[in-house]
C-alpha atoms as a PDB file:
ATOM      1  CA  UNK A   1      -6.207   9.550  24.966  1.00  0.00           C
ATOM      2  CA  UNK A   2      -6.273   8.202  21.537  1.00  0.00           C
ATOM      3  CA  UNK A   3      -3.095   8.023  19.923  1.00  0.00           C
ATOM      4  CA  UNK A   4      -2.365   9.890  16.771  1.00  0.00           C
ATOM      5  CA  UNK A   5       0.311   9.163  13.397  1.00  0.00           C
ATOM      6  CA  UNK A   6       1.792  12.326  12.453  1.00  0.00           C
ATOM      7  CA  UNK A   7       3.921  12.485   9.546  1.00  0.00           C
ATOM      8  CA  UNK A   8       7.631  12.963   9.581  1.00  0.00           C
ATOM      9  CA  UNK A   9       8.401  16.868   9.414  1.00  0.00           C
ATOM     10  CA  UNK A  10      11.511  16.257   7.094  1.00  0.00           C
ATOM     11  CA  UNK A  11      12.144  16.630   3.567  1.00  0.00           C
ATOM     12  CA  UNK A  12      12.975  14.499   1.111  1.00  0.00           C
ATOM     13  CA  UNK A  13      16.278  13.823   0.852  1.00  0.00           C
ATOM     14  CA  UNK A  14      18.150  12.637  -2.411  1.00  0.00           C
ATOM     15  CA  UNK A  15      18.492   8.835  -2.806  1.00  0.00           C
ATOM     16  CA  UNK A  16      22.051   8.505  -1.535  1.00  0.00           C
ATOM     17  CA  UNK A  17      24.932   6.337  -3.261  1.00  0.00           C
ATOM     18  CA  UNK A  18      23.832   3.064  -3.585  1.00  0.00           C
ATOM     19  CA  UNK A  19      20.001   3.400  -2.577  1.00  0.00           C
ATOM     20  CA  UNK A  20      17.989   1.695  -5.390  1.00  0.00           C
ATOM     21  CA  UNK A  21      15.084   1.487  -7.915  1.00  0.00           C
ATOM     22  CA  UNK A  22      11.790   0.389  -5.702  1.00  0.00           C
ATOM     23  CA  UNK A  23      10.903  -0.926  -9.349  1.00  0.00           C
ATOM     24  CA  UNK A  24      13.748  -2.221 -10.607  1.00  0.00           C
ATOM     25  CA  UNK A  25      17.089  -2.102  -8.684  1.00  0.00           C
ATOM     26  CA  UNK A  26      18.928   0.307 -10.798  1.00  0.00           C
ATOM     27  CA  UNK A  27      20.444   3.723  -8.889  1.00  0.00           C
ATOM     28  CA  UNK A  28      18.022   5.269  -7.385  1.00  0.00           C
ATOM     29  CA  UNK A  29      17.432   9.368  -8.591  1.00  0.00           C
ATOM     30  CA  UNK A  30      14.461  10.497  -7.122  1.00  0.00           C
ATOM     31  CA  UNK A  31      13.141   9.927  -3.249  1.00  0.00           C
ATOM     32  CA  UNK A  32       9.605  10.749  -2.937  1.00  0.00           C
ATOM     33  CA  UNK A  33       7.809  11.284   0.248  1.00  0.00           C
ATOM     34  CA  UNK A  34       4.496  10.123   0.460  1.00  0.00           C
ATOM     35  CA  UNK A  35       1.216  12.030   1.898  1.00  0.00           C
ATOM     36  CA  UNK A  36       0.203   8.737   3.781  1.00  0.00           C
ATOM     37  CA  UNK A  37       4.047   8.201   5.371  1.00  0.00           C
ATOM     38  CA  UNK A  38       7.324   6.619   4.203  1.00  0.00           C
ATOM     39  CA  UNK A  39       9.464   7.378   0.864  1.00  0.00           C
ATOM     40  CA  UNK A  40      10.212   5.559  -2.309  1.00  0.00           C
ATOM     41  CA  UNK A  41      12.972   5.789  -4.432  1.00  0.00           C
ATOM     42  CA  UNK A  42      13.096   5.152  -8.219  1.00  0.00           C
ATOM     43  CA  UNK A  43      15.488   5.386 -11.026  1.00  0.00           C
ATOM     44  CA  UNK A  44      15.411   8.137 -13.635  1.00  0.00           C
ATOM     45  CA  UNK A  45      13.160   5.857 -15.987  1.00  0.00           C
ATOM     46  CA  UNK A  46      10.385   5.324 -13.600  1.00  0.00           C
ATOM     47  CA  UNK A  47      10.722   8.152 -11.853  1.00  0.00           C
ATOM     48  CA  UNK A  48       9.736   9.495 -15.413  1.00  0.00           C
ATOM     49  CA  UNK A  49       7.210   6.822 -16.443  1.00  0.00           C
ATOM     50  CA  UNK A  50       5.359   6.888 -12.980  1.00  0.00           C
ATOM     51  CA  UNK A  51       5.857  11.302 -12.947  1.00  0.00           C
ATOM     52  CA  UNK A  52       1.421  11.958 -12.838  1.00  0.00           C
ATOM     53  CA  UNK A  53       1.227   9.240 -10.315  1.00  0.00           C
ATOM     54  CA  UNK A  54       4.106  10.731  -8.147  1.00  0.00           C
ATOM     55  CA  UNK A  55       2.701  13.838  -8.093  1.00  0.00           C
ATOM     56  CA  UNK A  56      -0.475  12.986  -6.507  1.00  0.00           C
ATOM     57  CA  UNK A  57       1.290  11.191  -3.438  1.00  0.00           C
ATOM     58  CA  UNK A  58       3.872  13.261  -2.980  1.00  0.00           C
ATOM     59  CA  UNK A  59       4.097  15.131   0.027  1.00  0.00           C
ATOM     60  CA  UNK A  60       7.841  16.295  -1.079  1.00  0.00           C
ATOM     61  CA  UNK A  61      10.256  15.282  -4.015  1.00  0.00           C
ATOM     62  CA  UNK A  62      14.066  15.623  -3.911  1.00  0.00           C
ATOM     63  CA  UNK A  63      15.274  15.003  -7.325  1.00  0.00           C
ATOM     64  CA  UNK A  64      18.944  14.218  -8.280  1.00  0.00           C
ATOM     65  CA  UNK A  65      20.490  17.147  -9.958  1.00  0.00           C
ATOM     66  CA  UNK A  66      21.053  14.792 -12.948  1.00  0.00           C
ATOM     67  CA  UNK A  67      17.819  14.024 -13.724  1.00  0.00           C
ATOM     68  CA  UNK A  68      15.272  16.171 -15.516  1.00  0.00           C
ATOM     69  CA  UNK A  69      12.155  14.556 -14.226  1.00  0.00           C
ATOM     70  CA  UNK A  70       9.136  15.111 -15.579  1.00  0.00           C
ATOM     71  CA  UNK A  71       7.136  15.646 -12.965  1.00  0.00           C
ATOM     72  CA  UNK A  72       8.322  19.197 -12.074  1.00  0.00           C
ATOM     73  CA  UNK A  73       6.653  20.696 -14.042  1.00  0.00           C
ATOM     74  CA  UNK A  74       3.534  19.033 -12.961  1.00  0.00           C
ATOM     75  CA  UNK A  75       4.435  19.763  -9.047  1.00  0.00           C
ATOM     76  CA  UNK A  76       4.056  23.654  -9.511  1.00  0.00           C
ATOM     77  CA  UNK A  77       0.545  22.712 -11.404  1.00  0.00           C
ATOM     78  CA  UNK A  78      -0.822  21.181  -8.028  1.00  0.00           C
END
């Protein structure tokens, strides 16, 4: 039998208190969960400069209520 990779069945979950930037250190505010497997967390400022390229890997987004990313918008598109 050949072994298979199945991705996680969770959610994303919001960055929790002290989680930080992949890009930069700073607080994280939005986890992304990507198609392939495995998160990333960035703060509001990437999460906003990288939005069209999150939206394409995402397999789920959890956004802190504090942030207005703009990538919603762009999630109900796709």
């Amino acid at each position: 039998m050949t072994p298979t990779l199945t991705p996680p069945s969770e959610t994303a979950v919001p960055p929790a208190a002290g989680e930080q930037c992949d890009r930069c250190g700073a607080a994280g505010k939005l986890r992304v969960a990507v198609a392939g497997g495995g998160d990333l967390v960035f703060c509001g400022h990437h999460a906003n400069k990288y939005a069209e390229q999150l939206v394409k890997i995402a397999s789920d987004v959890s956004v802190d209520p504090e942030l207005d990313w703009r990538g919603t918008p762009l999630m109900s598109e796709n």
